[in-house]
N, C-alpha and C. Protein backbone atom coordinates (compact mmCIF):
# COMPACT_ATOMS: atom_id res chain seq x y z
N UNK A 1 -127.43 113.07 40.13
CA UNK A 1 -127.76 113.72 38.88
C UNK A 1 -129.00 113.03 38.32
N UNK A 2 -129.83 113.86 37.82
CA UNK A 2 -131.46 113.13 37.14
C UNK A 2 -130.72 112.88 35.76
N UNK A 3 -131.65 112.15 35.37
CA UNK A 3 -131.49 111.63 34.20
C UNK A 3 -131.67 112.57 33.05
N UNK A 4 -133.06 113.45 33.03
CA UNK A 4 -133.58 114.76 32.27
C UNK A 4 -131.68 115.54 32.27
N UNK A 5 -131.28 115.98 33.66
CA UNK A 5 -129.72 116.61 33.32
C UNK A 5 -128.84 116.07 32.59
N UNK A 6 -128.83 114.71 32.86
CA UNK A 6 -127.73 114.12 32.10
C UNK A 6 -127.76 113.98 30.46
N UNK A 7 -128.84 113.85 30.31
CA UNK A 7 -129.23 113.99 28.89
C UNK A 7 -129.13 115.26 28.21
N UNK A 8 -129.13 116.29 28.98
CA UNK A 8 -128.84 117.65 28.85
C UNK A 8 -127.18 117.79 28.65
N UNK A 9 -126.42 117.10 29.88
CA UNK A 9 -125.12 118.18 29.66
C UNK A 9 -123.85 116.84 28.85
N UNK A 10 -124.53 115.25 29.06
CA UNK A 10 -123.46 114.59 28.42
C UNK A 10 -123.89 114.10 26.60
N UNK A 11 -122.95 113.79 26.06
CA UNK A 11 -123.76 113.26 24.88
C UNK A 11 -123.85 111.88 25.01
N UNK A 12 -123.80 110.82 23.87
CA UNK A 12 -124.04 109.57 23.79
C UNK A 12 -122.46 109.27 23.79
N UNK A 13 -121.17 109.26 23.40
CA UNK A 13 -119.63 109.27 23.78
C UNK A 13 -119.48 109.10 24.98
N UNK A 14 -120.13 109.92 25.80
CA UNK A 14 -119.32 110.11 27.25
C UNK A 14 -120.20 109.22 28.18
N UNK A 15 -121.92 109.01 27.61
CA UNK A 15 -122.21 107.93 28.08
C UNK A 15 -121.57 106.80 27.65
N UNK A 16 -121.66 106.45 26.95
CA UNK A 16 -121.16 105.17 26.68
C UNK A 16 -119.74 104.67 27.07
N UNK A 17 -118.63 106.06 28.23
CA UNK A 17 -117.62 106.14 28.37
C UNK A 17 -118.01 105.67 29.77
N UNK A 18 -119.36 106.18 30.48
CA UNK A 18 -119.53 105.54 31.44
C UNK A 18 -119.81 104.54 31.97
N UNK A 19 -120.57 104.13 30.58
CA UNK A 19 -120.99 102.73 30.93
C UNK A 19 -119.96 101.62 30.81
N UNK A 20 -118.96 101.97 30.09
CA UNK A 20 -117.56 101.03 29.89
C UNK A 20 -117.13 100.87 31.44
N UNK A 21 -116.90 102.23 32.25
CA UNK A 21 -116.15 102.38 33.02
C UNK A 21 -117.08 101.61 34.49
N UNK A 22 -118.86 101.36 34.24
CA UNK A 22 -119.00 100.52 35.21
C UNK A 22 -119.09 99.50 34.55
N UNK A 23 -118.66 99.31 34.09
CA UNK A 23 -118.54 97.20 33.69
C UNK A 23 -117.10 97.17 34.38
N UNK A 24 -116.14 97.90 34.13
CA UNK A 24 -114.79 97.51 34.82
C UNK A 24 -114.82 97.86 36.07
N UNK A 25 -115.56 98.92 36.66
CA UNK A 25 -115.65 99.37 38.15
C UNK A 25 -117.23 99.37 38.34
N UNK A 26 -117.92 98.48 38.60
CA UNK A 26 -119.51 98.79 38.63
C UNK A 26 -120.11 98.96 40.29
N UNK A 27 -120.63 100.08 40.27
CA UNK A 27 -121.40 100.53 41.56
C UNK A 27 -122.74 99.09 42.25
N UNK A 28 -122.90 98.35 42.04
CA UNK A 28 -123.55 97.71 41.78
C UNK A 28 -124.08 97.05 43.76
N UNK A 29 -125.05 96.38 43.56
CA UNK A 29 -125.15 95.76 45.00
C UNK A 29 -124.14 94.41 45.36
N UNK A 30 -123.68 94.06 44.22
CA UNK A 30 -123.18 92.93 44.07
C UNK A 30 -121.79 93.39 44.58
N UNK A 31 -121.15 94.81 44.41
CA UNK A 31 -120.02 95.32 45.05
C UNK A 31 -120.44 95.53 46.24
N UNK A 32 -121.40 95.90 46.83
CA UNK A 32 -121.46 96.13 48.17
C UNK A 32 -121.61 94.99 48.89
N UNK A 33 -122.44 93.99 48.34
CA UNK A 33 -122.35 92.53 49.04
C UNK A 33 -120.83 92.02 49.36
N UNK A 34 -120.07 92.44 48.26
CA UNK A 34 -118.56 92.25 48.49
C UNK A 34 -117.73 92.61 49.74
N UNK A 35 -117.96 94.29 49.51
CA UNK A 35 -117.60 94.22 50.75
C UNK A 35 -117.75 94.30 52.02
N UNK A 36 -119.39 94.13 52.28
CA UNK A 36 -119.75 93.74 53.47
C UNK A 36 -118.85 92.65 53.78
N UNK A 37 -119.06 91.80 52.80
CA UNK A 37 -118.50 90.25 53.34
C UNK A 37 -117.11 90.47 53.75
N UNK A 38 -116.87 91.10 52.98
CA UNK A 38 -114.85 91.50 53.33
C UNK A 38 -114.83 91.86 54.72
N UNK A 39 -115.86 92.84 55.04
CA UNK A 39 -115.52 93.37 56.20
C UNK A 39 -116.07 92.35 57.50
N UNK A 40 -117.20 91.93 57.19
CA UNK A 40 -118.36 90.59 58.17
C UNK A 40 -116.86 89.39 58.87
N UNK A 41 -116.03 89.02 57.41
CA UNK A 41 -115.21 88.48 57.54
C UNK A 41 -113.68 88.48 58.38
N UNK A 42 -113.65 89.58 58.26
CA UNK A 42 -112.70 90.19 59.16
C UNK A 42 -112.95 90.38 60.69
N UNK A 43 -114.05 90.46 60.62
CA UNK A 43 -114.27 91.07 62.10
C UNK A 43 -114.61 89.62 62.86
N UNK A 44 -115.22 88.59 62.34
CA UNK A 44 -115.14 87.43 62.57
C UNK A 44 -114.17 86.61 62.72
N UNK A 45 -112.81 87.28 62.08
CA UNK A 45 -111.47 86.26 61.98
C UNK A 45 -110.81 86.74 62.94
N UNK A 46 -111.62 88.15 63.76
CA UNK A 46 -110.60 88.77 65.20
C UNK A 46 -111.33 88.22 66.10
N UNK A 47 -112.53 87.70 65.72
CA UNK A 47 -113.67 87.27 66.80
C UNK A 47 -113.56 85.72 67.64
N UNK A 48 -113.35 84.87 66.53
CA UNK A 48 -113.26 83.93 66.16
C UNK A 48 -112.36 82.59 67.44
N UNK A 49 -112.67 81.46 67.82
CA UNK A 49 -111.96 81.18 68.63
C UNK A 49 -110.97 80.33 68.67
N UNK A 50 -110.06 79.86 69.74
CA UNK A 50 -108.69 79.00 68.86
C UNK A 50 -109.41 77.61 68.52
N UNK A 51 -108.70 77.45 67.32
CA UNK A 51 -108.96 76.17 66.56
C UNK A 51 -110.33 76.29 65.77
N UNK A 52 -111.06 77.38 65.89
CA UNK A 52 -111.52 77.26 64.81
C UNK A 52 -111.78 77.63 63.78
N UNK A 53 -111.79 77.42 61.93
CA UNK A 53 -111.23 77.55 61.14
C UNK A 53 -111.73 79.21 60.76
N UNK A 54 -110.87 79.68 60.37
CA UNK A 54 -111.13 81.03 59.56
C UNK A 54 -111.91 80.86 58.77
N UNK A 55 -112.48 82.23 58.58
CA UNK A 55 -113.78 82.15 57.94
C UNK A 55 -113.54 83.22 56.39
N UNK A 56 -114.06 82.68 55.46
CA UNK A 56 -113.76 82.81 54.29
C UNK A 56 -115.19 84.03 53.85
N UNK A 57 -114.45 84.42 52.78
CA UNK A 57 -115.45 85.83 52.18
C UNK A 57 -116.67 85.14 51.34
N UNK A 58 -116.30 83.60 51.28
CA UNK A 58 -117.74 82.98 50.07
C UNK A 58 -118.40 82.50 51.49
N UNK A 59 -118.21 82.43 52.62
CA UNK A 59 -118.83 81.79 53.90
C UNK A 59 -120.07 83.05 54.12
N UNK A 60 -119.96 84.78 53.88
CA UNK A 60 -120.91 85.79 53.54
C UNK A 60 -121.47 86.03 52.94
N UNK A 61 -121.05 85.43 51.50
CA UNK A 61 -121.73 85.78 49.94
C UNK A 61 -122.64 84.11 49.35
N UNK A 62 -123.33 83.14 50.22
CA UNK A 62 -123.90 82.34 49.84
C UNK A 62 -124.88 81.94 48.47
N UNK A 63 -125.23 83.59 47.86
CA UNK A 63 -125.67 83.72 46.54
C UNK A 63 -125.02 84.50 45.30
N UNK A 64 -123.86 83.84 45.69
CA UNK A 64 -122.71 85.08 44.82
C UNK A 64 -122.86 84.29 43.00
N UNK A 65 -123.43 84.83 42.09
CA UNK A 65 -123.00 84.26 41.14
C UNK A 65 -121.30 84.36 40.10
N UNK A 66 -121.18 83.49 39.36
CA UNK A 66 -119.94 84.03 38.52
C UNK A 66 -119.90 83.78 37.27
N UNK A 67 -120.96 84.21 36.61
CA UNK A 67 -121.48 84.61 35.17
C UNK A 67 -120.69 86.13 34.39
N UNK A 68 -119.74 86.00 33.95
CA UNK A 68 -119.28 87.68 32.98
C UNK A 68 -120.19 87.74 31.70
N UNK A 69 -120.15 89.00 31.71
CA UNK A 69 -120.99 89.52 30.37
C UNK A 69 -119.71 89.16 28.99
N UNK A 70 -120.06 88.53 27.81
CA UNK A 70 -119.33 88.44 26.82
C UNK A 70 -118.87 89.98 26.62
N UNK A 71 -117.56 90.14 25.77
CA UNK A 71 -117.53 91.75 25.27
C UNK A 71 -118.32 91.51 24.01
N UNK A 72 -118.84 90.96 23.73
CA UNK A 72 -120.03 91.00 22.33
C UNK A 72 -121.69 91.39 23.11
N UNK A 73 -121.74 90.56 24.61
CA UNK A 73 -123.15 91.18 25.00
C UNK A 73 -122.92 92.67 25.65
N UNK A 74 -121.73 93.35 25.78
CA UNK A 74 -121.21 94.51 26.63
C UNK A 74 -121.37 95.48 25.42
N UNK A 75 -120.73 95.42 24.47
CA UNK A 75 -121.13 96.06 23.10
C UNK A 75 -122.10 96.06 22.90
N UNK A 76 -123.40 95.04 23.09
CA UNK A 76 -124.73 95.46 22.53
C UNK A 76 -125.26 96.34 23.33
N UNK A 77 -125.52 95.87 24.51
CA UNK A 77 -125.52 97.11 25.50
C UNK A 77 -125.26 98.61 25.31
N UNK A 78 -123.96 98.57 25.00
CA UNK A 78 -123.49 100.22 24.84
C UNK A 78 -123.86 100.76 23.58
N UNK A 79 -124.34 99.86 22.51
CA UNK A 79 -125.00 100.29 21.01
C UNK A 79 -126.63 100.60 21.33
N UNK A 80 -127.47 99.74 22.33
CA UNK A 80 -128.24 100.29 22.48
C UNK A 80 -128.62 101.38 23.10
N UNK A 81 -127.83 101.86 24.27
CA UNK A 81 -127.98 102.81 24.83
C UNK A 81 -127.38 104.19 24.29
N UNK A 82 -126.63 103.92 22.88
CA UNK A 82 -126.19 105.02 22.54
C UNK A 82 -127.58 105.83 21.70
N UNK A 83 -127.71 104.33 21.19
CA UNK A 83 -128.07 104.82 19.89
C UNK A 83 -130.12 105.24 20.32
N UNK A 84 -130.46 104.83 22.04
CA UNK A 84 -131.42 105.91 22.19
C UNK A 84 -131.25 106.88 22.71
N UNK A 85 -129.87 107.57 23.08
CA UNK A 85 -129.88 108.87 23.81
C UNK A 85 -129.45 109.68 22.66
N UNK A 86 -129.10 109.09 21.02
CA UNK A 86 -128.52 110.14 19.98
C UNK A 86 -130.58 110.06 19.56
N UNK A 87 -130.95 109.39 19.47
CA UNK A 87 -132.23 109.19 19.14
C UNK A 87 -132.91 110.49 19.95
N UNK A 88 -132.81 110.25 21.68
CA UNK A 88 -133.66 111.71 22.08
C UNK A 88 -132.80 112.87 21.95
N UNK A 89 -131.81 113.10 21.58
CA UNK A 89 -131.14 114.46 21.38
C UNK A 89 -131.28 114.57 20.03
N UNK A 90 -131.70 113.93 19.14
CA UNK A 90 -132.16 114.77 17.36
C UNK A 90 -133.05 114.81 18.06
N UNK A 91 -134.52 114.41 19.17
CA UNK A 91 -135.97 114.69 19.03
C UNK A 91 -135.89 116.32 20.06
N UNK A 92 -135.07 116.69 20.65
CA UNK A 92 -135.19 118.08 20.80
C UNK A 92 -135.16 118.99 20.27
N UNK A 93 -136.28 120.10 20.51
CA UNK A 93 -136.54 121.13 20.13
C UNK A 93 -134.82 122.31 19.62
């Protein structure tokens, strides 16, 4: 979906319903790094030979950070983004 549509068929509510919903489920690369590693990991622990140690999902993710967003910086977020998509829907014709 373009952005021009979305601005068309959702309002600022249902964005901001989405954006909740990727902070708790986020599409992000940082999920896919995940589960590459999940999977890198697995296939390595069938691979793998006797005695030596299983191999762990942070042994794939060597630049994994573990920083959370406050729910006070998650709220600013969703106030700003509301409050420019109510901003371009009063500027339409």
């Amino acid at each position: 979906m373009s952005v021009r549509r979305a601005e068309d068929e959702i309002d600022s509510r249902e964005f901001a319903e989405w954006l909740a919903y990727g902070s708790i489920d986020p599409y992000s690369d940082e999920r896919f790094d995940v589960l590459i590693a999940m999977m890198t990991a697995q296939i390595s622990n069938m691979l793998r030979g006797k005695g030596q140690r299983a191999f762990r999902l942070e042994d794939f993710m060597p630049f994994r950070e573990k920083r959370k967003q406050s729910a006070q910086e998650i709220q600013s977020v969703f106030m700003t983004f509301a409050k420019r998509h109510n901003e371009q829907l009063e500027a339409k014709p």
